[in-house]
Protein backbone atom coordinates (compact mmCIF):
# COMPACT_ATOMS: atom_id res chain seq x y z
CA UNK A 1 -0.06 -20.75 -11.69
CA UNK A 2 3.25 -19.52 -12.33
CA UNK A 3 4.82 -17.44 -9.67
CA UNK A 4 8.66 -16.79 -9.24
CA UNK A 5 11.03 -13.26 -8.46
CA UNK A 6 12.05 -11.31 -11.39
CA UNK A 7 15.90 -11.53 -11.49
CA UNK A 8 17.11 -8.31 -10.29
CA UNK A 9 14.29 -6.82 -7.94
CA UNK A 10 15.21 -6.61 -4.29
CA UNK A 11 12.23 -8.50 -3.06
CA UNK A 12 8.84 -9.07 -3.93
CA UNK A 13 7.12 -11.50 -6.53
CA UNK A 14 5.51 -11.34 -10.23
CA UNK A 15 2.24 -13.94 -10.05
CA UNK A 16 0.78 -15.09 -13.38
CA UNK A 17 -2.30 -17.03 -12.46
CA UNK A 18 -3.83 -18.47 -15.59
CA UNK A 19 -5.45 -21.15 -13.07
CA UNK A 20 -6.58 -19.76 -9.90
CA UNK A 21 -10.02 -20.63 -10.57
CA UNK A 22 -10.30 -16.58 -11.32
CA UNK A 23 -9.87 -15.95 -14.95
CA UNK A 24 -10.23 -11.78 -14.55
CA UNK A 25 -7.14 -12.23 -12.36
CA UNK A 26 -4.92 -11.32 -15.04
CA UNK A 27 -1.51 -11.06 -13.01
CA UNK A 28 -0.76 -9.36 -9.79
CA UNK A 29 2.51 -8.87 -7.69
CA UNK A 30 4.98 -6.83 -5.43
CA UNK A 31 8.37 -5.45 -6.33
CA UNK A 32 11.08 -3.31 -4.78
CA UNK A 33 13.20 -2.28 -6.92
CA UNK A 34 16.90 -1.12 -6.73
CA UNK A 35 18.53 1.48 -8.21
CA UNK A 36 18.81 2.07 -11.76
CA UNK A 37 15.77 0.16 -12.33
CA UNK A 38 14.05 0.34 -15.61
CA UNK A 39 9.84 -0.17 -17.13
CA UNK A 40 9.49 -0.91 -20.59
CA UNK A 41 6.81 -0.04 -22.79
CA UNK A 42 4.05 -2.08 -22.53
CA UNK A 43 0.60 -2.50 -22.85
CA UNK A 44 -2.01 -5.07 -21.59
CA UNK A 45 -5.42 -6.35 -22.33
CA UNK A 46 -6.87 -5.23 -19.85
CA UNK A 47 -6.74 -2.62 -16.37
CA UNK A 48 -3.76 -2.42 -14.47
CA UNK A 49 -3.61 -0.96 -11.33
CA UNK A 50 -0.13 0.57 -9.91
CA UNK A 51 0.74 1.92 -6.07
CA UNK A 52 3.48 2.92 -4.73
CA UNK A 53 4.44 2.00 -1.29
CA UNK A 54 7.46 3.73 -0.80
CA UNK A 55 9.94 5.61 -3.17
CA UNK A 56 8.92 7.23 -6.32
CA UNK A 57 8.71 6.08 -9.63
CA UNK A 58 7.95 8.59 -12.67
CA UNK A 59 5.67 6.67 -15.74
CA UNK A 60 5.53 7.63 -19.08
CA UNK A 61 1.76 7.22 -20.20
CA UNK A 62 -0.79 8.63 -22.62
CA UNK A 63 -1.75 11.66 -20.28
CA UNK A 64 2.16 12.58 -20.09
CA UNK A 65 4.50 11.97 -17.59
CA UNK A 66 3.13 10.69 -14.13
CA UNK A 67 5.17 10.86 -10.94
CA UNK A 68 4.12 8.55 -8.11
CA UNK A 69 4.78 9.44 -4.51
CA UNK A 70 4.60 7.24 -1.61
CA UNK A 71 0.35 6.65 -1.65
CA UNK A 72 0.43 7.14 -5.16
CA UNK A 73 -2.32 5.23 -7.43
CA UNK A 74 -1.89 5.18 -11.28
CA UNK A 75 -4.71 2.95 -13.04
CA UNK A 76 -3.76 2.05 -16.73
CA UNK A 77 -6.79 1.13 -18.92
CA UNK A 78 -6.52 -1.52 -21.55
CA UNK A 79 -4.21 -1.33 -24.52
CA UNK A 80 -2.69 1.61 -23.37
CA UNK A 81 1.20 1.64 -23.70
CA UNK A 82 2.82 2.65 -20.55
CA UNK A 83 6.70 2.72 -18.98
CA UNK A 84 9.14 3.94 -16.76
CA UNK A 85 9.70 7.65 -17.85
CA UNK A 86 13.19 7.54 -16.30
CA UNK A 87 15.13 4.78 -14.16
CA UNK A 88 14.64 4.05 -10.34
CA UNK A 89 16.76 6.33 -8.64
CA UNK A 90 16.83 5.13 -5.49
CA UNK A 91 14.62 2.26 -3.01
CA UNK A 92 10.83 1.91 -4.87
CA UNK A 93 8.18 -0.03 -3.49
CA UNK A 94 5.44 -1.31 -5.69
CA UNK A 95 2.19 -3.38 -5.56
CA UNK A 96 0.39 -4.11 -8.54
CA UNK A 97 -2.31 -5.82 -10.22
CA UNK A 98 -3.80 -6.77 -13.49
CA UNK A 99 -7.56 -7.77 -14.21
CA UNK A 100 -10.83 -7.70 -16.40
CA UNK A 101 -12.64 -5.13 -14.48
CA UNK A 102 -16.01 -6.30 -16.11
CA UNK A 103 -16.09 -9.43 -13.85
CA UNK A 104 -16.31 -7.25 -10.82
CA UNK A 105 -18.83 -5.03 -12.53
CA UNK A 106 -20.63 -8.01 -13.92
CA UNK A 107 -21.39 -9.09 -10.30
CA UNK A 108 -21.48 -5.96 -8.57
CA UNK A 109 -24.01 -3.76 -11.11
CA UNK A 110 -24.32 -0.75 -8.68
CA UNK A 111 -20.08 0.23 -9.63
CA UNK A 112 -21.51 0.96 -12.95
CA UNK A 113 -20.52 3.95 -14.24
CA UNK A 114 -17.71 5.99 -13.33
CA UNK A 115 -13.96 6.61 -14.24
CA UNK A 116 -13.51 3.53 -14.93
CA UNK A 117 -15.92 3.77 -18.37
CA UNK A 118 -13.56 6.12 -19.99
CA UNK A 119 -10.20 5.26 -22.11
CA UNK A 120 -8.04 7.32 -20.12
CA UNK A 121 -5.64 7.03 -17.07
CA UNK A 122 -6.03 7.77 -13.60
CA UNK A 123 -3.79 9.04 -11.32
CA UNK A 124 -4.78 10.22 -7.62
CA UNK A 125 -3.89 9.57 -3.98
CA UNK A 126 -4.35 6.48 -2.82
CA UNK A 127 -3.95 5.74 0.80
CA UNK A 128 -7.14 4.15 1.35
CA UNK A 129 -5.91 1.51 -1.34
CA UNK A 130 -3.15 0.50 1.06
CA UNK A 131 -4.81 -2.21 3.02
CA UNK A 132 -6.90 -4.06 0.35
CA UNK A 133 -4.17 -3.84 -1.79
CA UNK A 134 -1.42 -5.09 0.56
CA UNK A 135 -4.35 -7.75 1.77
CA UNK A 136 -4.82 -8.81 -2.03
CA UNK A 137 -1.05 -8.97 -2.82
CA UNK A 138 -0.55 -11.28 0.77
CA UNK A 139 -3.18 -13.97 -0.58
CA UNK A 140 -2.27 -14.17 -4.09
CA UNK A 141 1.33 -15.29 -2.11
CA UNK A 142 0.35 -17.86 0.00
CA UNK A 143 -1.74 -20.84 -0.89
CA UNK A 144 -4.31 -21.67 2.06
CA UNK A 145 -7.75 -22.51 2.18
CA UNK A 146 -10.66 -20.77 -0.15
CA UNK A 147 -7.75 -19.12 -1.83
CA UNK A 148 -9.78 -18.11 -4.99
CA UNK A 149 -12.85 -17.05 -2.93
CA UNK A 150 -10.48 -14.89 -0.88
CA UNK A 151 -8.91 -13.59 -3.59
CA UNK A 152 -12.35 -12.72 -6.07
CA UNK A 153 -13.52 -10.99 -2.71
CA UNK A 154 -10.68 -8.80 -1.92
CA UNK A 155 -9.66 -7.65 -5.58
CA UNK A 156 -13.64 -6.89 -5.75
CA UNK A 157 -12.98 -4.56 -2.68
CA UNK A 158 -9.96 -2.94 -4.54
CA UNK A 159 -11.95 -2.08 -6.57
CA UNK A 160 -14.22 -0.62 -4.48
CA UNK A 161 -12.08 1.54 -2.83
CA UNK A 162 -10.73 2.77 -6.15
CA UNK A 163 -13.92 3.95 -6.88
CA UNK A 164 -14.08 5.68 -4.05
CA UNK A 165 -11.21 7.77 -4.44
CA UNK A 166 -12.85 9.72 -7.41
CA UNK A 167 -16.07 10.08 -5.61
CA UNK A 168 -17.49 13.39 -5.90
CA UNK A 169 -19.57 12.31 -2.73
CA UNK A 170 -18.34 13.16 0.32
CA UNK A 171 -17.96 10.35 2.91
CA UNK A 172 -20.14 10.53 5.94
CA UNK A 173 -19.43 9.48 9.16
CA UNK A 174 -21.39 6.45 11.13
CA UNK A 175 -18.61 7.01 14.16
CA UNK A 176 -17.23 10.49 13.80
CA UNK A 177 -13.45 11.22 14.67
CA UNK A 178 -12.69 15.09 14.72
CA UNK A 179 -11.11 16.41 11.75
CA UNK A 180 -7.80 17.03 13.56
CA UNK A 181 -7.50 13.60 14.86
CA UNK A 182 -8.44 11.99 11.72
CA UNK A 183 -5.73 14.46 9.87
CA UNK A 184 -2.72 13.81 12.29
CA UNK A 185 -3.74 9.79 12.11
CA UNK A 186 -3.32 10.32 8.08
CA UNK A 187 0.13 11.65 8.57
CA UNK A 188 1.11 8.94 10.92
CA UNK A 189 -0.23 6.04 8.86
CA UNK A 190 1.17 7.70 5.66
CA UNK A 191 4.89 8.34 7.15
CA UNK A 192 5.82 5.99 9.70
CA UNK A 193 8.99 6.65 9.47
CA UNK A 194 9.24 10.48 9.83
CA UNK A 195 10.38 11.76 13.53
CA UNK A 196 6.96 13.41 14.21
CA UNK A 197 7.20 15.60 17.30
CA UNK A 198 3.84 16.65 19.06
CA UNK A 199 4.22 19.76 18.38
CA UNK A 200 4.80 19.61 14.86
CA UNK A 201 1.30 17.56 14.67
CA UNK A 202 -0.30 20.41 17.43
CA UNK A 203 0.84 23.19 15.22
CA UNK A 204 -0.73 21.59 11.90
CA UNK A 205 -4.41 21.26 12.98
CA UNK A 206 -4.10 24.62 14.85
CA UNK A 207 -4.02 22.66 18.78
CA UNK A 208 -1.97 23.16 21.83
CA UNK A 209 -0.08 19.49 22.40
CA UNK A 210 -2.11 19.12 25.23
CA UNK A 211 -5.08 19.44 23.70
CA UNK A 212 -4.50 17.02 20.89
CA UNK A 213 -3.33 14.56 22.68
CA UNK A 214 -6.52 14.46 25.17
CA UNK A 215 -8.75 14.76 21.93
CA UNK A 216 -6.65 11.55 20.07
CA UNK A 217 -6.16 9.46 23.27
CA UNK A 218 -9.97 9.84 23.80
CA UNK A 219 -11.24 9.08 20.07
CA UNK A 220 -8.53 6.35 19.27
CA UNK A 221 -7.34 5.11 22.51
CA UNK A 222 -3.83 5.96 22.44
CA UNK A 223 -1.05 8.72 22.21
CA UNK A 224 -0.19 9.51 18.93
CA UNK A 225 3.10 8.99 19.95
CA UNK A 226 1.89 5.33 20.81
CA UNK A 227 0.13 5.62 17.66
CA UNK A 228 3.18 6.25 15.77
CA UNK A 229 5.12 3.35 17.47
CA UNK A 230 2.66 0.69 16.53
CA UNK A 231 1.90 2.34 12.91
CA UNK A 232 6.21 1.39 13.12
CA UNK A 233 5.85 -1.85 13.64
CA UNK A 234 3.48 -2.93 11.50
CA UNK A 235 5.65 -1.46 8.36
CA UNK A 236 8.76 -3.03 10.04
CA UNK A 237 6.85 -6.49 10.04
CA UNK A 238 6.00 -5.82 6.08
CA UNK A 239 9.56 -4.93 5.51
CA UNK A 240 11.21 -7.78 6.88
CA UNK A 241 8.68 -10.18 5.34
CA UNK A 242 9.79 -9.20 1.73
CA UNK A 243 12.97 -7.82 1.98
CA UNK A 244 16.62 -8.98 3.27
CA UNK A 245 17.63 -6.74 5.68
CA UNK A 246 19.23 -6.86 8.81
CA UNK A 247 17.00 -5.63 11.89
CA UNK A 248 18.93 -2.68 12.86
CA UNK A 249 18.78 -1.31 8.98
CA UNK A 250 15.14 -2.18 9.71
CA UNK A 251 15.01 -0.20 12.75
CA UNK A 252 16.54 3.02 11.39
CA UNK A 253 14.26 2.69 7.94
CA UNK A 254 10.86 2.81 9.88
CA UNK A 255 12.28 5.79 11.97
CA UNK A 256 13.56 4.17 15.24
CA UNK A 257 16.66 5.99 16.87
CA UNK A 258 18.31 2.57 17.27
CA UNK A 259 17.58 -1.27 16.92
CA UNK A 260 17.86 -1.17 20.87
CA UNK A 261 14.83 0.75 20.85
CA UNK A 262 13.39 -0.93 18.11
CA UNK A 263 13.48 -4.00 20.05
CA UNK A 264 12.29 -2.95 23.39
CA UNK A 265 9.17 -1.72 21.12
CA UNK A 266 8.94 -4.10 18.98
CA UNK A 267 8.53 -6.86 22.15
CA UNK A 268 5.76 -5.22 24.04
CA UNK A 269 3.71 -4.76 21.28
CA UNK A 270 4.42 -8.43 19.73
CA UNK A 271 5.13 -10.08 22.55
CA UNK A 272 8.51 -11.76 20.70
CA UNK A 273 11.35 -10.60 19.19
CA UNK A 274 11.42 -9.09 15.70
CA UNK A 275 13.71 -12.07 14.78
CA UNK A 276 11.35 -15.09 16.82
CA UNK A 277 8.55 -13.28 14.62
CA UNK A 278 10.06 -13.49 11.34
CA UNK A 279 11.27 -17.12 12.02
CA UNK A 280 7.58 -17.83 12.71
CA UNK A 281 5.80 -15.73 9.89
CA UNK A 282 8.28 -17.88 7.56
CA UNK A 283 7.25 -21.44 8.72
């Protein structure tokens, strides 16, 4: 297994695991890029799947150009050349993975069928990639216990949720949120970092504040505003796992009016301070 950080990425890692006890696993990795930041042409042997975190990146592939927005998904099929259609403008955020999709579909016949049959690429939104991707990416990183079974179970779930996404089947509830709350919970997972006001999020599924925030309190247990602040939190703990940044630019960057604030948040719902947890989650 050979993993190591490209020279001139901000953060992240590249992962090429000949040996992982995983052959399909084909690469897989994280970057954040900087500025000016430049794709090749390239192909590979197999799929590659692409999302973007945060940022934007614009691809040049067979279907024309593809612009990725934060919860973008681009899936590149084998042999097909694709690259950067201009250079990183400004802060990108990208998790990626290459693999031999038939070893998923060789143990998991009922995925059969589908996008992922045809030679072309697919681009859609992706938010409900976000966790199994981020929870693929964080075991192909550390080396612990079952690491290959971990790691054949939670790409095959990737997959699964890519599938998903293209579903003409609309999903059905087994514990139903109302359509408002589960909107305004989208927009809160999706931008962390934007200073929602109540009212914004009242006006946009046609509810008084008041209303909403009896519905959401009742369905989910919270505020959204409390919502919001934890949603925070959790992308200020990815953040300063990959990236070198001080904890006030890491306030301001997941929407926090100061690192003062920040902190006092960041405490009661860790129970330690942002820098006690990152000295910890390094060990």
């Amino acid at each position: 297994m050979h993993t190591y950080r490209p020279a001139g990425i901000i953060a992240g890692f590249y992962c090429q695991p000949p040996n992982l006890g995983m052959p399909e696993l084909v690469h897989i990795g994280e970057f954040i890029f900087p500025d000016d930041w430049f794709v090749s042409p390239h192909t590979h042997p197999c799929w590659e799947y692409h999302l973007q975190v945060n940022g934007r990146t614009t691809w040049q592939t067979c279907r024309g150009r593809v612009t990725l927005e934060p919860g973008g998904f681009l899936a590149v099929p084998p042999h097909h050349e694709h690259a950067f259609a201009e250079r990183v403008t400004s802060f990108s955020h990208l998790l990626f993975v290459a693999f031999d999709l038939r070893a998923t579909l060789g143990r998991h016949g009922q995925l059969g069928g589908g996008w992922h049959d045809a030679e072309h690429v697919v681009v859609g939104r992706g938010e409900g990639l976000l966790q199994p991707f981020r929870s693929l990416v964080e075991e192909a990183r550390l080396w612990r216990d079952h690491r290959s079974l971990a790691l054949r179970m939670k790409l095959d779930l990737l997959v699964v949720e890519a599938m998903r996404i293209f579903s003409d089947r609309r999903p059905e509830s087994v514990v139903s949120l109302h359509p408002a709350v589960e909107e305004v919970r989208t927009l809160l997972e999706l931008r962390p970092d934007k200073p929602w006001r109540l009212n914004e999020l009242a006006n946009r599924v046609g509810f008084t504040p008041r209303h909403l925030c009896q519905l959401f309190r009742k369905q989910l247990g919270s505020s959204p505003h409390q919502y919001l602040l934890h949603r925070r939190v959790a992308r200020a703990k990815e953040i300063l796992r990959v990236e070198n940044q001080t904890i006030t630019e890491v306030a301001y960057r997941t929407g926090f009016s100061s690192s003062q604030h920040f902190a006092r948040v960041f405490r009661r719902i860790e129970g330690c301070s942002a820098s006690a947890w990152l000295t910890k989650a390094r060990e």
